[in-house]
N, C-alpha and C. Protein backbone atom coordinates (compact mmCIF):
# COMPACT_ATOMS: atom_id res chain seq x y z
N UNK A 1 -11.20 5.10 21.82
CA UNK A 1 -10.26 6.08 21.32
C UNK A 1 -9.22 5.43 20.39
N UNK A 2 -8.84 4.29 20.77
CA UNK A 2 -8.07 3.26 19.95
C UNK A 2 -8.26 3.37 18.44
N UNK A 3 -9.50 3.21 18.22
CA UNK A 3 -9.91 2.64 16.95
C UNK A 3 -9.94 4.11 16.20
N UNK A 4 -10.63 5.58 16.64
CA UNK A 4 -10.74 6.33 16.29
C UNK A 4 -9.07 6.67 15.49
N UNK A 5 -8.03 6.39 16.42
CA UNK A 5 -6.43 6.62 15.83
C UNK A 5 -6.13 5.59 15.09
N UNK A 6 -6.86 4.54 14.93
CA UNK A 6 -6.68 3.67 13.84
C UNK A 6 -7.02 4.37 12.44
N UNK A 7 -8.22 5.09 12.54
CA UNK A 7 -8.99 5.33 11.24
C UNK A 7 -7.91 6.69 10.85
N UNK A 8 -7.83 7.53 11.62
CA UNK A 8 -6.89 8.84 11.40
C UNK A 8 -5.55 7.59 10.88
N UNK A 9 -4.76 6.97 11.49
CA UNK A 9 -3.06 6.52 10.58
C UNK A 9 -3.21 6.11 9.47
N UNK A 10 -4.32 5.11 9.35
CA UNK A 10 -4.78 4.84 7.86
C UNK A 10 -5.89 5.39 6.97
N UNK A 11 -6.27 6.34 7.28
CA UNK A 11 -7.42 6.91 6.36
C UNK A 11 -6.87 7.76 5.46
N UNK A 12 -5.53 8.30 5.57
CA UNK A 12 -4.85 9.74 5.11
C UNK A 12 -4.64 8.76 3.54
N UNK A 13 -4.73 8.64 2.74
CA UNK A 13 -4.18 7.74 1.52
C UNK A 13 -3.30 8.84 0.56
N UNK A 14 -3.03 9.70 1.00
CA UNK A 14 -2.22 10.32 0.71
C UNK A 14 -0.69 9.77 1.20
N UNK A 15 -0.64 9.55 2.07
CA UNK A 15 0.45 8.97 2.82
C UNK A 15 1.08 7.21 3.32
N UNK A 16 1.58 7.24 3.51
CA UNK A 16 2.05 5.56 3.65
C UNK A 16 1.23 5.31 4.66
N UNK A 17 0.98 4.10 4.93
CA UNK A 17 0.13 3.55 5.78
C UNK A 17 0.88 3.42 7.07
N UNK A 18 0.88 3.68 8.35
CA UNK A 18 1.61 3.41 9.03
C UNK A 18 1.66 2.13 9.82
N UNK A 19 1.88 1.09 9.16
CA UNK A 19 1.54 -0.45 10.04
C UNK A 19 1.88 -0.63 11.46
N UNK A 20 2.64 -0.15 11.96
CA UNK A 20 3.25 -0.37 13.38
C UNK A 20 2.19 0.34 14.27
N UNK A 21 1.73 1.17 14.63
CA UNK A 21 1.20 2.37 14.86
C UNK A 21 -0.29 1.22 14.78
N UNK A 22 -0.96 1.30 13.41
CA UNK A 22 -1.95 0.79 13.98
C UNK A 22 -2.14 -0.49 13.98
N UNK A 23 -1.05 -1.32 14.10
CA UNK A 23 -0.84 -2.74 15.16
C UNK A 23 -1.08 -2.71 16.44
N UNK A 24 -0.10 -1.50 16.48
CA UNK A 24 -0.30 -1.27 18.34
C UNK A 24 -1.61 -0.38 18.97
N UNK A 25 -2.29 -0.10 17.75
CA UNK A 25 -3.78 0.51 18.50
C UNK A 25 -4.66 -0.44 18.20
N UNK A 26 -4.50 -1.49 17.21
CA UNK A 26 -5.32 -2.85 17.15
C UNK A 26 -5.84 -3.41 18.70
N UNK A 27 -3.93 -3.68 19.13
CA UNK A 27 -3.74 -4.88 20.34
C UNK A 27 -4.20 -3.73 21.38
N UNK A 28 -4.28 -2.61 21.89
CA UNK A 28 -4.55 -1.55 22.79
C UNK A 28 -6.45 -1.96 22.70
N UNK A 29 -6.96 -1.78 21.66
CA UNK A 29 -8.60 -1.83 21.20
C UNK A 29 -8.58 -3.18 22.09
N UNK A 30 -8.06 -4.65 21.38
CA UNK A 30 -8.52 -5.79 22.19
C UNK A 30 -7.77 -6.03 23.59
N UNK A 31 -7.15 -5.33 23.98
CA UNK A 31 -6.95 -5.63 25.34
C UNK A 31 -8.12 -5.02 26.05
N UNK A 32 -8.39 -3.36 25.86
CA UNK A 32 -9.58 -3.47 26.10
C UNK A 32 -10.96 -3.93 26.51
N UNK A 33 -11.24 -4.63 25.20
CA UNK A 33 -12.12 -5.72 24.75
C UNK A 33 -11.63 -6.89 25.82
N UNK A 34 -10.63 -6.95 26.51
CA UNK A 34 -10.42 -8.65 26.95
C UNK A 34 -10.71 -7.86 28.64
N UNK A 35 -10.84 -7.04 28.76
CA UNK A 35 -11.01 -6.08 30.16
C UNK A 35 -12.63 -6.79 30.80
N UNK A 36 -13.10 -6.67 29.83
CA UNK A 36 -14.14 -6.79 30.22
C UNK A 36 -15.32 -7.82 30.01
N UNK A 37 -16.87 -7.95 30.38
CA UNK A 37 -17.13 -9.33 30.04
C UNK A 37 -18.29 -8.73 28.85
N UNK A 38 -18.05 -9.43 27.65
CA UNK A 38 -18.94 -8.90 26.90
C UNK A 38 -19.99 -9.22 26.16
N UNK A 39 -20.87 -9.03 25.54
CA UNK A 39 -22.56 -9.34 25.28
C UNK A 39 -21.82 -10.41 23.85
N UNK A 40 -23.02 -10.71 23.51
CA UNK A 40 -22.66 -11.72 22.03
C UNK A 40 -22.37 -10.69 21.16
N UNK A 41 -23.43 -9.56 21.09
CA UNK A 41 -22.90 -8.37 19.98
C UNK A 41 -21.32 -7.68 20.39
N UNK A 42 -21.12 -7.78 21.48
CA UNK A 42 -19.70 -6.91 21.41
C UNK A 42 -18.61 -8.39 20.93
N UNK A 43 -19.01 -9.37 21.54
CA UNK A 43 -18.08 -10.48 21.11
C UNK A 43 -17.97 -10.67 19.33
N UNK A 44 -19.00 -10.26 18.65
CA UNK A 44 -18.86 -10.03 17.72
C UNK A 44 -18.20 -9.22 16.83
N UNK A 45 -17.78 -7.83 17.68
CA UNK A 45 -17.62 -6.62 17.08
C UNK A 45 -15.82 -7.10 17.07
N UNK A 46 -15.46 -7.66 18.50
CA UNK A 46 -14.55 -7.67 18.60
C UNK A 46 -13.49 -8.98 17.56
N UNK A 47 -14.31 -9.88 17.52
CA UNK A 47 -13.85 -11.22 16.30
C UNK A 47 -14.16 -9.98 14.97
N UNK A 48 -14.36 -9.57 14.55
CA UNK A 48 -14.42 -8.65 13.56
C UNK A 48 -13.03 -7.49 13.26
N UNK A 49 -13.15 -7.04 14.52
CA UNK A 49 -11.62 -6.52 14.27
C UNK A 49 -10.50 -7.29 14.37
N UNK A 50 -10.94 -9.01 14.95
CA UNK A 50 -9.71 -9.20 14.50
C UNK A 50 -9.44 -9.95 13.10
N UNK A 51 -10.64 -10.03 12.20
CA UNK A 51 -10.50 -9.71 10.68
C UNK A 51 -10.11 -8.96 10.32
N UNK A 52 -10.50 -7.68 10.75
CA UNK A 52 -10.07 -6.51 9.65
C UNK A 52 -8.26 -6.24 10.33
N UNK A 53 -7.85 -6.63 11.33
CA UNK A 53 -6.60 -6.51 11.63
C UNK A 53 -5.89 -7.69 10.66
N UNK A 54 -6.13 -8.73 10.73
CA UNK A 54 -5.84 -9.66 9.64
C UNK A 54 -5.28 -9.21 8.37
N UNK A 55 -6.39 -8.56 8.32
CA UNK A 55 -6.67 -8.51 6.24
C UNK A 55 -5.95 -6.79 6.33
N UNK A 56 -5.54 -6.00 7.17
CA UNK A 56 -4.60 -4.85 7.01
C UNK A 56 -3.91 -4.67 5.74
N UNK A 57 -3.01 -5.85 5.09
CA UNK A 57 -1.78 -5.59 4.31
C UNK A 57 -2.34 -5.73 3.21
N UNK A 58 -3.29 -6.60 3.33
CA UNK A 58 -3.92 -6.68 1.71
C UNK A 58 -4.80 -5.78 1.25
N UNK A 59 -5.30 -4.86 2.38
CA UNK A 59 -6.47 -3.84 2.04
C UNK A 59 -5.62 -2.80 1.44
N UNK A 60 -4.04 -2.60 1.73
CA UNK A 60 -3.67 -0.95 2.29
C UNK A 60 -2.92 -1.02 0.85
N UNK A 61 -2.64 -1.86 0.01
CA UNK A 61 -1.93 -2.10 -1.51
C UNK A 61 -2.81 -1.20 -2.85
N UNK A 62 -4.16 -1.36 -2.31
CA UNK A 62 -5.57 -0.60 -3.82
C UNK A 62 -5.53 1.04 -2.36
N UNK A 63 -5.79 2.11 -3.03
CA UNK A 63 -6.30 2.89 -2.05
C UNK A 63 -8.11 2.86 -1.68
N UNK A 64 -9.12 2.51 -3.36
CA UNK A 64 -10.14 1.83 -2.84
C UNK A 64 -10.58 1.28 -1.22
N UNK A 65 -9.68 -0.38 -1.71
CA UNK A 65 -9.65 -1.41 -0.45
C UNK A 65 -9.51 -0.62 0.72
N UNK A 66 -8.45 0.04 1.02
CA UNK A 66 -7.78 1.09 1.96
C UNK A 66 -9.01 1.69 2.57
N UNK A 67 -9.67 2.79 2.04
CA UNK A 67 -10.67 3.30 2.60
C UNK A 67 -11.98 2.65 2.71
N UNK A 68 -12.02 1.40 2.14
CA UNK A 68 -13.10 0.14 2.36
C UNK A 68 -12.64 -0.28 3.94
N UNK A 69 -11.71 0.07 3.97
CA UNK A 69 -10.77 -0.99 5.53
C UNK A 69 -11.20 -0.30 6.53
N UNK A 70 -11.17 1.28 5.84
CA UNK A 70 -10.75 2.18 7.07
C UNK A 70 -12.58 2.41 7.48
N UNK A 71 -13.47 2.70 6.59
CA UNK A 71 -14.74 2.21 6.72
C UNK A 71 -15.33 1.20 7.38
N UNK A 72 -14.99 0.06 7.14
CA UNK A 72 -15.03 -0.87 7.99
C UNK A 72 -14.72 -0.45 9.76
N UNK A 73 -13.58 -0.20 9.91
CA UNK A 73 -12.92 0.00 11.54
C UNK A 73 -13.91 1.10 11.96
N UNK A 74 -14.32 2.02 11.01
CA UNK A 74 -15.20 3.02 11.68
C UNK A 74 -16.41 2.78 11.61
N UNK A 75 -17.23 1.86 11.21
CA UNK A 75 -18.49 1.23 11.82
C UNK A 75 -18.18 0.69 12.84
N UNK A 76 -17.13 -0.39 13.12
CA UNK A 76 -16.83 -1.22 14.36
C UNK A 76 -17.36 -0.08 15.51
N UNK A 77 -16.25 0.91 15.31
CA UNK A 77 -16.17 1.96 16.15
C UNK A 77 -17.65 2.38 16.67
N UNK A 78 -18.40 2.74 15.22
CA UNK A 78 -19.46 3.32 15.64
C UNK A 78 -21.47 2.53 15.94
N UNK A 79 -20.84 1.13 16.25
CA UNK A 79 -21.55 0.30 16.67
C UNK A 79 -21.49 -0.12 18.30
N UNK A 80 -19.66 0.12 18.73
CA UNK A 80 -19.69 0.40 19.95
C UNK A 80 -20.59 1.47 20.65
């Protein structure tokens, strides 16, 4: 559900990006993720978001990048 409110704060590119918001549904997603014991593919999924949490500020500057980002988080999502 985390990630799903990730893609909704930043997908709107109409609007400012809300960084705080989905910082704190980033760290909510990998606590999650640290809940439990997980396969090589989820260990993967999860080192992945914490790229695309990384690279946030530099994606959210082009609106392109932005919805490249927000694309990104919603495969993560939809590989879980």
């Amino acid at each position: 559900m985390d990630l799903y409110r990730i893609i909704t704060a930043a997908g709107d590119i109409q609007k400012e990006i809300a960084l705080e918001s989905v910082q704190e549904f980033f760290d909510h997603a990998l606590t999650s993720f640290n809940k439990i014991e997980l396969s090589d593919r989820e260990k993967a999924l999860r080192d992945g978001m914490g790229h695309l949490m990384n690279s946030i500020e530099e994606s959210t500057r082009d609106p392109h990048k932005r919805l490249r980002w927000v694309e990104d988080v919603m495969t993560v999502r939809c590989r879980l």
